[in-house]
Protein backbone atom coordinates (compact mmCIF):
# COMPACT_ATOMS: atom_id res chain seq x y z
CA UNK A 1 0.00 0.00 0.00
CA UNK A 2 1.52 3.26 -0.57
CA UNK A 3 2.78 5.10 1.63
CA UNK A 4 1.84 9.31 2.68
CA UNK A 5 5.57 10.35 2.55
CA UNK A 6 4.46 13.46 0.94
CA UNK A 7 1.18 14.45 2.84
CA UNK A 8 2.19 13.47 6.46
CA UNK A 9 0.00 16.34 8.03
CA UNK A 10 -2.95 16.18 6.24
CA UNK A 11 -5.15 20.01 6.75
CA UNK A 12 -8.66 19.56 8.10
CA UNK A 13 -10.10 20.85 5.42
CA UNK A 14 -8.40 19.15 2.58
CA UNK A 15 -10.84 16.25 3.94
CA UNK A 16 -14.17 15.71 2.44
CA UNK A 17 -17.00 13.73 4.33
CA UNK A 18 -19.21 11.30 2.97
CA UNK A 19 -22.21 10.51 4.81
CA UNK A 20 -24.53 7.06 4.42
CA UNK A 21 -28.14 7.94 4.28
CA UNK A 22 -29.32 5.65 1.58
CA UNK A 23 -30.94 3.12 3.67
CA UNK A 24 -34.88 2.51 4.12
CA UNK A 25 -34.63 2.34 7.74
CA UNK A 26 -37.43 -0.55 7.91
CA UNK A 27 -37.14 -0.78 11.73
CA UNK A 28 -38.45 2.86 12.17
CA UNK A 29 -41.32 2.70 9.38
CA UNK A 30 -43.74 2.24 12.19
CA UNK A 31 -43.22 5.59 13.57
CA UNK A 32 -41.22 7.38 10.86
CA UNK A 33 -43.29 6.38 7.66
CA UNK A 34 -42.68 9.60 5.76
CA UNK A 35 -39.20 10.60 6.14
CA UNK A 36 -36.05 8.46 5.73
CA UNK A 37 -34.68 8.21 9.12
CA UNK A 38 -31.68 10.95 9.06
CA UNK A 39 -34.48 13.17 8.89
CA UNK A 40 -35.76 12.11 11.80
CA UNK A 41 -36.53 15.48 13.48
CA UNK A 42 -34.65 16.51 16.84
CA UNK A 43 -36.49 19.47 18.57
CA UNK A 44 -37.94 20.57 14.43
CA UNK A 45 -34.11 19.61 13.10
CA UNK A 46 -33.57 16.96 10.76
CA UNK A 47 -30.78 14.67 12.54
CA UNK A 48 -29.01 14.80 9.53
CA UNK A 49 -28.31 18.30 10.07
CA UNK A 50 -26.38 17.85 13.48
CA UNK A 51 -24.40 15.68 11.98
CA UNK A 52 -23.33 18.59 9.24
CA UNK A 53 -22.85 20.99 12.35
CA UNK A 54 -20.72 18.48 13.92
CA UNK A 55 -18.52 18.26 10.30
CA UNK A 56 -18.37 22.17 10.34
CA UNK A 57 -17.15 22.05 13.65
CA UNK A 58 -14.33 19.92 13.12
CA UNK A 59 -13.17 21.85 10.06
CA UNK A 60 -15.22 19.73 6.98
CA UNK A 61 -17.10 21.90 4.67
CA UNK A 62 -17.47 19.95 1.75
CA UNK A 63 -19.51 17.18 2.35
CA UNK A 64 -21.03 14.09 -0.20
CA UNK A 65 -24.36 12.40 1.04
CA UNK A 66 -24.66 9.24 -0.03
CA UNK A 67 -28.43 8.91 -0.46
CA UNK A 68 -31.04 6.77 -1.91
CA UNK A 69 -34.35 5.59 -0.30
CA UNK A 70 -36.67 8.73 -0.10
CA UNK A 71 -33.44 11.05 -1.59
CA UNK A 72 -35.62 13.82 -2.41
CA UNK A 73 -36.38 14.68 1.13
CA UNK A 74 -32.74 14.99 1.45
CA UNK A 75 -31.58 16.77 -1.22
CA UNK A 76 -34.02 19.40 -1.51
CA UNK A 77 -33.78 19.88 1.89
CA UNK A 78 -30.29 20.57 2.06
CA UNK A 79 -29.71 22.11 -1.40
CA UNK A 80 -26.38 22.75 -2.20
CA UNK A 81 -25.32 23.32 1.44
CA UNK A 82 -25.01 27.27 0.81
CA UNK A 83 -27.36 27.61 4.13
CA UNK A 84 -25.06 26.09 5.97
CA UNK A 85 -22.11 27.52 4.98
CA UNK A 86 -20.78 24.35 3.74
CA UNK A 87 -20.61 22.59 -0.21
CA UNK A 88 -23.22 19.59 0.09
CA UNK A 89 -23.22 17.02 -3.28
CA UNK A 90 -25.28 13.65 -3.49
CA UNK A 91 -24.49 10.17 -5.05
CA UNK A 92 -27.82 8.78 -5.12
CA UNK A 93 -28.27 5.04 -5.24
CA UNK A 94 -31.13 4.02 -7.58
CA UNK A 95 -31.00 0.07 -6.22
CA UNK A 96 -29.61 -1.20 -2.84
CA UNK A 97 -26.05 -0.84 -2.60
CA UNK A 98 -24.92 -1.41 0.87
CA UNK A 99 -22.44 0.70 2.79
CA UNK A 100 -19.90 -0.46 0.56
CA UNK A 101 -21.33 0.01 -2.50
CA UNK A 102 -22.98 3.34 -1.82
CA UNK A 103 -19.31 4.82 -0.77
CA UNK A 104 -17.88 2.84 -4.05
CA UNK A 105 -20.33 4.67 -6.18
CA UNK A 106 -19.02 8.21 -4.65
CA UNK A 107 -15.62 7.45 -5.37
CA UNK A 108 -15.53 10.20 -7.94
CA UNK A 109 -16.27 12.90 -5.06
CA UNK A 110 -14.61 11.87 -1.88
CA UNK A 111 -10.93 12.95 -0.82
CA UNK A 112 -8.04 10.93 0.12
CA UNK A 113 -8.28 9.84 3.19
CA UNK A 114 -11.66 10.72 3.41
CA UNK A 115 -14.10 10.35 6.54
CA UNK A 116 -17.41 8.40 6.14
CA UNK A 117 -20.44 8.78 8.63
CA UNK A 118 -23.16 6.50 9.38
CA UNK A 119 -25.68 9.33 9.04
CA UNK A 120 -28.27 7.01 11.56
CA UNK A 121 -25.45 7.50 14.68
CA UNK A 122 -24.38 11.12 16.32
CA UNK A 123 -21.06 10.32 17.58
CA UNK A 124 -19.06 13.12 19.61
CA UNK A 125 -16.00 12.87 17.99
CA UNK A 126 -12.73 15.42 16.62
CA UNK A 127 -10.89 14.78 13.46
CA UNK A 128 -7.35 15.74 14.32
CA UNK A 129 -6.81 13.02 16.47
CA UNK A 130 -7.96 10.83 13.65
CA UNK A 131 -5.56 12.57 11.15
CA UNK A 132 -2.40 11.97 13.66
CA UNK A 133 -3.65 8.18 14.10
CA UNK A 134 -4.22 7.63 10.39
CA UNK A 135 -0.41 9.29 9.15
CA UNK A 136 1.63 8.05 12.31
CA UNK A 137 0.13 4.44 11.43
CA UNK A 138 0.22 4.79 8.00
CA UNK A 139 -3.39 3.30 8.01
CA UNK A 140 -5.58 2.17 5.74
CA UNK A 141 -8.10 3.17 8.00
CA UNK A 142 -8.74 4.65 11.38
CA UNK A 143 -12.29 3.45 13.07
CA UNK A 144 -13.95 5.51 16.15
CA UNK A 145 -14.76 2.89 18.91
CA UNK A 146 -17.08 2.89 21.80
CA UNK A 147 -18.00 1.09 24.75
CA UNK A 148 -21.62 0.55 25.49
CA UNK A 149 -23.16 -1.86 27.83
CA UNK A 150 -25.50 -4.58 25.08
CA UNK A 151 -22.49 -5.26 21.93
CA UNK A 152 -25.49 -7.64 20.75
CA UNK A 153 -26.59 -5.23 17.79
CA UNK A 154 -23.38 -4.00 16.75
CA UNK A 155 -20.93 -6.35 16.97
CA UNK A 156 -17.48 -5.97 18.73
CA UNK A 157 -13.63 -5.34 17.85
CA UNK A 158 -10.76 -5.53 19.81
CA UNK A 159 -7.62 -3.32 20.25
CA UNK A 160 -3.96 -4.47 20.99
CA UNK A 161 -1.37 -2.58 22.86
CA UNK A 162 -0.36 -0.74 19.40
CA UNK A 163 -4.16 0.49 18.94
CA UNK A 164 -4.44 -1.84 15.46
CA UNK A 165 -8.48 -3.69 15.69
CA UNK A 166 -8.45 -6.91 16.04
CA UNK A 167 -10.92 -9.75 16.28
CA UNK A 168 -12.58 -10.04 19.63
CA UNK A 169 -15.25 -8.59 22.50
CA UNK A 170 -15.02 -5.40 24.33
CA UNK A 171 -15.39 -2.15 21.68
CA UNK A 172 -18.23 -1.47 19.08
CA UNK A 173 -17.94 0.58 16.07
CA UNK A 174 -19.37 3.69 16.52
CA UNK A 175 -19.45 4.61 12.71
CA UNK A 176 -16.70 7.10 11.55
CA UNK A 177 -13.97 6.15 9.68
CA UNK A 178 -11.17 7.65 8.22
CA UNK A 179 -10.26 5.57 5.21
CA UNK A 180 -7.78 5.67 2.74
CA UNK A 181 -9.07 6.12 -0.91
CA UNK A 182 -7.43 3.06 -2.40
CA UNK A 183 -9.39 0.83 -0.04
CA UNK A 184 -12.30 2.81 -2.04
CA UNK A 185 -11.08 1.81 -5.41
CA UNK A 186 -10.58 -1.55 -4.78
CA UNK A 187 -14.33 -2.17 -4.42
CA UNK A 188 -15.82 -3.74 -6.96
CA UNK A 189 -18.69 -0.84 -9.20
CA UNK A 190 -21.88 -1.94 -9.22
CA UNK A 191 -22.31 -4.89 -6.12
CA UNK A 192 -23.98 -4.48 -3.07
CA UNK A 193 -21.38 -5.06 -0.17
CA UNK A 194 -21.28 -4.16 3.30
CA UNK A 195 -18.11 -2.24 5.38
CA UNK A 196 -19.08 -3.86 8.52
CA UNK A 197 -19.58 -6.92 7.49
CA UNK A 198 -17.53 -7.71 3.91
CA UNK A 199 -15.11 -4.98 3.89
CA UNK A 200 -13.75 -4.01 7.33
CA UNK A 201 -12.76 -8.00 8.80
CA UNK A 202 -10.86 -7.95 5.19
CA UNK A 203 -8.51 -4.80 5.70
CA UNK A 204 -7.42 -5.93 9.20
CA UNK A 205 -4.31 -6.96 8.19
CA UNK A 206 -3.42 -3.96 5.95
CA UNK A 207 -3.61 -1.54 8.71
CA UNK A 208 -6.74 -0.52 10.94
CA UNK A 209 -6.49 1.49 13.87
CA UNK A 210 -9.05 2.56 16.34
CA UNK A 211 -9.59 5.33 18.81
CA UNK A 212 -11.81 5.34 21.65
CA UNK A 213 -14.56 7.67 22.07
CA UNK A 214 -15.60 8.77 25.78
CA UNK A 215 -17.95 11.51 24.28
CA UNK A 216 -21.71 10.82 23.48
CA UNK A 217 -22.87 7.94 21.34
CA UNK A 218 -26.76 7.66 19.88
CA UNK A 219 -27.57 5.30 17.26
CA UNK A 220 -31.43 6.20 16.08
CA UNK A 221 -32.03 2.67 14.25
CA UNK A 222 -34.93 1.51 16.17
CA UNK A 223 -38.33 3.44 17.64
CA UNK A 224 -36.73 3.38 21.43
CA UNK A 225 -33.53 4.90 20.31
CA UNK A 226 -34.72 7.93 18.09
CA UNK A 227 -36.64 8.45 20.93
CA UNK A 228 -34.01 8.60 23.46
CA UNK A 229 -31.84 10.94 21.04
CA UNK A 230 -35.06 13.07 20.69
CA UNK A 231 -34.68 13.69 23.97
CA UNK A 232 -31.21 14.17 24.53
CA UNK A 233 -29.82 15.41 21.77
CA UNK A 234 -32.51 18.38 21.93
CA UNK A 235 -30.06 20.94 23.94
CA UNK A 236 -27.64 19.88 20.84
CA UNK A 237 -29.71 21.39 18.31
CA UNK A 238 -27.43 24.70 16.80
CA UNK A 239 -24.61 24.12 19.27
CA UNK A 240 -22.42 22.59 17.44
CA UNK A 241 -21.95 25.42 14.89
CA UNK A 242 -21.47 27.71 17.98
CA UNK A 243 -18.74 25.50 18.82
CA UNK A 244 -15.67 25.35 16.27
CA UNK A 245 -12.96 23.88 18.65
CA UNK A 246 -16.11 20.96 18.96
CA UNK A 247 -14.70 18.53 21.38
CA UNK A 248 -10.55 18.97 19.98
CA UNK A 249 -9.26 19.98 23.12
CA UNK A 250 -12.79 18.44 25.91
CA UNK A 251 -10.66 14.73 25.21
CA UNK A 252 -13.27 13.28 23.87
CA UNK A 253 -11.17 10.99 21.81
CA UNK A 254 -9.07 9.39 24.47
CA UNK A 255 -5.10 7.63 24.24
CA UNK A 256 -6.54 4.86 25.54
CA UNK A 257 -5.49 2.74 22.60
């Protein structure tokens, strides 16, 4: 794999995110039947949107959505991101895809590395920290990691005493990667695949690195949880732009690993 000998400090904003919000979200249809669920609303703010605050706070400004059940309610509610002060393009799925898949068909967009969201999950998180992981390790990707206390519908990874995931209980994947574009183009066009599940246990010998997260974690995938985040995440709603040193220097990413 190639090496970053020329771009060992990669800027902030050199980085383009991608964020997932293709899928149908079938668990939430019985109490979000007319939305797709990023735009579930928090306090009359599409989720979605805190997740673009939390970008802008961290330095991203040029984001790609990766969208595809329900798009429309995305994209013309977000336009071309000129409300939010950021540059917001879509690659729109127009059959099932996967995770995999739907970031394989924006390789044309993203930046290298560049840092995927799940757009169902707000994650606390700072990208710097990332960036030092990813060019000290020479990665091909860097995963945030929580603890929480049921693993049962996410699956667990592992760290070892370098920080490199492994196989094994204790951490979930709290859905932010930093990933190196080759790992992109050697996707195969047109397949549905899945990062968690056919892409991720593939790259672990080729250089994956995690960092723990002590900050907030909400995943909105079923009724119970988009309820909780309403809840929560309602004192949330506009901070996040108020906030550019976001959670940088609060040590929300911990050296745990």
């Amino acid at each position: 794999m190639k090496k970053l000998e020329d771009n060992r400090d990669i800027p902030t904003g050199v980085v383009r995110a991608f964020v997932l919000c293709g899928g149908p979200g079938t668990r939430l249809r019985p109490v979000l039947a007319d939305r797709p669920k990023s735009m579930a609303l928090i306090s009359g703010t599409p989720f979605l949107q805190l997740l673009l605050d939390r970008l802008r706070s961290q330095g991203v400004s040029d984001v790609i959505l990766g969208t595809g059940y329900m798009a429309e309610k995305i994209e013309s509610y977000f336009g071309s991101g000129n409300k939010l002060a950021m540059r917001v393009r879509y690659s729109r799925e127009h059959e099932p895809l996967g995770t995999g898949g739907a970031l394989k068909l924006a390789e044309p967009l993203i930046s290298d590395p560049v840092l995927v969201l799940n757009g169902d999950s707000y994650v606390e998180w700072s990208l710097v920290p990332m960036l030092e992981r990813f060019t000290a390790k020479d990665a091909a990707m860097v995963i945030l990691l929580h603890t929480v206390g049921d693993v049962t519908r996410y699956g667990s990874v592992a760290l070892d005493h370098n920080g490199r995931v492994t196989a094994g209980p204790g951490l979930i994947n709290a859905g932010v990667y930093l990933v190196r574009k080759q790992v992109v183009r050697d996707l195969p066009a047109g397949t549905a695949i899945s990062l968690e599940r056919d892409v991720f246990p593939s790259l672990l010998d080729r250089g994956v690195y995690g960092l723990v997260c002590t900050g907030l974690f909400i995943d909105i995938g079923i009724p119970d949880d988009l309820k909780g985040a309403q809840a929560v995440l309602a004192s949330r709603v506009g901070t996040a732009s108020r906030d550019p040193s976001g959670s940088a220097s609060s040590g929300v990413l911990g050296n745990s690993v």
